[in-house]
Protein backbone atom coordinates (compact mmCIF):
# COMPACT_ATOMS: atom_id res chain seq x y z
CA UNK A 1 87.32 114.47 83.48
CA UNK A 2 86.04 110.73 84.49
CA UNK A 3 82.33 110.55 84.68
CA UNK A 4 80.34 109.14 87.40
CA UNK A 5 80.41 105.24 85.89
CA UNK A 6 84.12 105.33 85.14
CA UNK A 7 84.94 106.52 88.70
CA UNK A 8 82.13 103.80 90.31
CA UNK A 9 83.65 100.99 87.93
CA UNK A 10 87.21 102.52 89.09
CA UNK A 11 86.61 101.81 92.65
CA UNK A 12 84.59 98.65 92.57
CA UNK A 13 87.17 97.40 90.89
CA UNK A 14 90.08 98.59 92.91
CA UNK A 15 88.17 97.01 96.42
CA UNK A 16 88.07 93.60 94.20
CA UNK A 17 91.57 93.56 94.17
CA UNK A 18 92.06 94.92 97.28
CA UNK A 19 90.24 91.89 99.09
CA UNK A 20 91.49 89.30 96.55
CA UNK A 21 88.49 89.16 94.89
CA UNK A 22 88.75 88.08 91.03
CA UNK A 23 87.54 91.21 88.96
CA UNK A 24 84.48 90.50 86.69
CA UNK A 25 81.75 92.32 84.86
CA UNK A 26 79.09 90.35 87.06
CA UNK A 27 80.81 91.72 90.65
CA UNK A 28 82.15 94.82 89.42
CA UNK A 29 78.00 95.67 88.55
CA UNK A 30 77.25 94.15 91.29
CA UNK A 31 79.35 96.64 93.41
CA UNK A 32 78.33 99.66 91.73
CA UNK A 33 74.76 98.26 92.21
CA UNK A 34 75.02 98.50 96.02
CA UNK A 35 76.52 101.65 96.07
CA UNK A 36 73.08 103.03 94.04
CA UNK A 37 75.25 104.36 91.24
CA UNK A 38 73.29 104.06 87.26
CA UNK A 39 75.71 102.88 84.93
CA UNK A 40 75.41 102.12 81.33
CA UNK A 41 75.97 98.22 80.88
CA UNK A 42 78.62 98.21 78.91
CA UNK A 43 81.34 99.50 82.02
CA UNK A 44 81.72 97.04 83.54
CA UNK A 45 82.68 94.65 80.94
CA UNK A 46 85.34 96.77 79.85
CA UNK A 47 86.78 97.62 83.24
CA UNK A 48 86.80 93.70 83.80
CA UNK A 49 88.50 92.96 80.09
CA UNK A 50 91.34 96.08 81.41
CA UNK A 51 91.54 94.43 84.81
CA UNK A 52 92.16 91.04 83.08
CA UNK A 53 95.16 92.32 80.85
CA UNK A 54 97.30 94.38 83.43
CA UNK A 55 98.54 94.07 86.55
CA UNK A 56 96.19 96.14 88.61
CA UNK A 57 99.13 96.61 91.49
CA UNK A 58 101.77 98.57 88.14
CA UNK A 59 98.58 100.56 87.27
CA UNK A 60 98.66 102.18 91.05
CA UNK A 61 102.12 102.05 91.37
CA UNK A 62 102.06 104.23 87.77
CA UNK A 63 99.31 106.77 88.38
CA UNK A 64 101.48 109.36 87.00
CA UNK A 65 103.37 107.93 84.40
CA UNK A 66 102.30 108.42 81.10
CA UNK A 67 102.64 106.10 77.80
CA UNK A 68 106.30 104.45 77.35
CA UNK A 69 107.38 105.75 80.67
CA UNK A 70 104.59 103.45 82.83
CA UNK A 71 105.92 100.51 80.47
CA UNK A 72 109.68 101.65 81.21
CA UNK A 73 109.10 101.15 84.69
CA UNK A 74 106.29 98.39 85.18
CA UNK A 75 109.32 96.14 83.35
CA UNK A 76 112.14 97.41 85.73
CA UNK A 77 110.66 97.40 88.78
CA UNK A 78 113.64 95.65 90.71
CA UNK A 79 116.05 98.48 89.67
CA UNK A 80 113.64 101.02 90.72
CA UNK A 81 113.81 99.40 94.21
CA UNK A 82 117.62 99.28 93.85
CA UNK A 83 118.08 102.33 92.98
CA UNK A 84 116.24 103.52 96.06
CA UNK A 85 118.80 102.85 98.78
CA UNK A 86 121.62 103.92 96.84
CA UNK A 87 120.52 106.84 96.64
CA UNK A 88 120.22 107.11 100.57
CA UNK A 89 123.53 106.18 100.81
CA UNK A 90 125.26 108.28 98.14
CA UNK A 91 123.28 111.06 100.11
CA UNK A 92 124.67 109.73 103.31
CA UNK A 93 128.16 109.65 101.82
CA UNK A 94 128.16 113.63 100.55
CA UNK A 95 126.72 114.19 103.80
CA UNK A 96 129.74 112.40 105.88
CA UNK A 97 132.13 114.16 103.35
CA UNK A 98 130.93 117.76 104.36
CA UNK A 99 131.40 116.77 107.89
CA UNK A 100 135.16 116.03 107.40
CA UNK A 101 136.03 118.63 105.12
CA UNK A 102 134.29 121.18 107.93
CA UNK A 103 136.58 119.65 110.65
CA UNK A 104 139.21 119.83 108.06
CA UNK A 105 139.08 123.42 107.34
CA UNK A 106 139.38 124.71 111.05
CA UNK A 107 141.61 122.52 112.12
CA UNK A 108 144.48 122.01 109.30
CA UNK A 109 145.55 125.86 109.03
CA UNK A 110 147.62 125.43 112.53
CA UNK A 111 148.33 121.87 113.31
């Protein structure tokens, strides 16, 4: 489980990027600062040198991938978005076919 400065570095760093704010050790202590949270110096530093590296928008998108699979997907995020809508309509589509073959069944012994 995340200790108290991982979790206070977490979120300072998080409403950085939420308000546009470039991430760095200096405002990322100086967050945790005003929210009267003790951390040991070295946190912020490395949450800034993480938040530098990745994308901090994959890393929330991925919460709960794990290892290749967050890579798998941070690189093929435009088929993941594809892939959403065709699966509404493939579900549409069954759902249209078990209409018909309902109607079909009732009506097609007698006419």
């Amino acid at each position: 489980m995340a200790n108290t400065s991982e979790l206070a570095c977490t979120y300072a760093a998080l409403i950085l990027h939420d308000d546009g704010i470039e991430i760095t050790a200096e405002k990322i202590a100086k967050l945790v600062k005003a929210a009267n949270v003790d951390v040991e110096s070295y946190w912020p530093s490395l949450f800034a040198k993480l938040c530098q590296k990745k994308n901090i928008d994959d890393l929330i998108m991925n919460v709960g991938a794990s290892g290749d699979a967050a890579a798998t997907v941070s690189t093929n995020v435009p088929a993941a978005t594809k892939a959403v809508p065709a699966a509404e309509e493939t579900k549409k589509k069954k759902e249209e076919v078990k209409e018909e073959s309902e109607d079909d069944m009732v009506f097609g012994l007698f006419d």
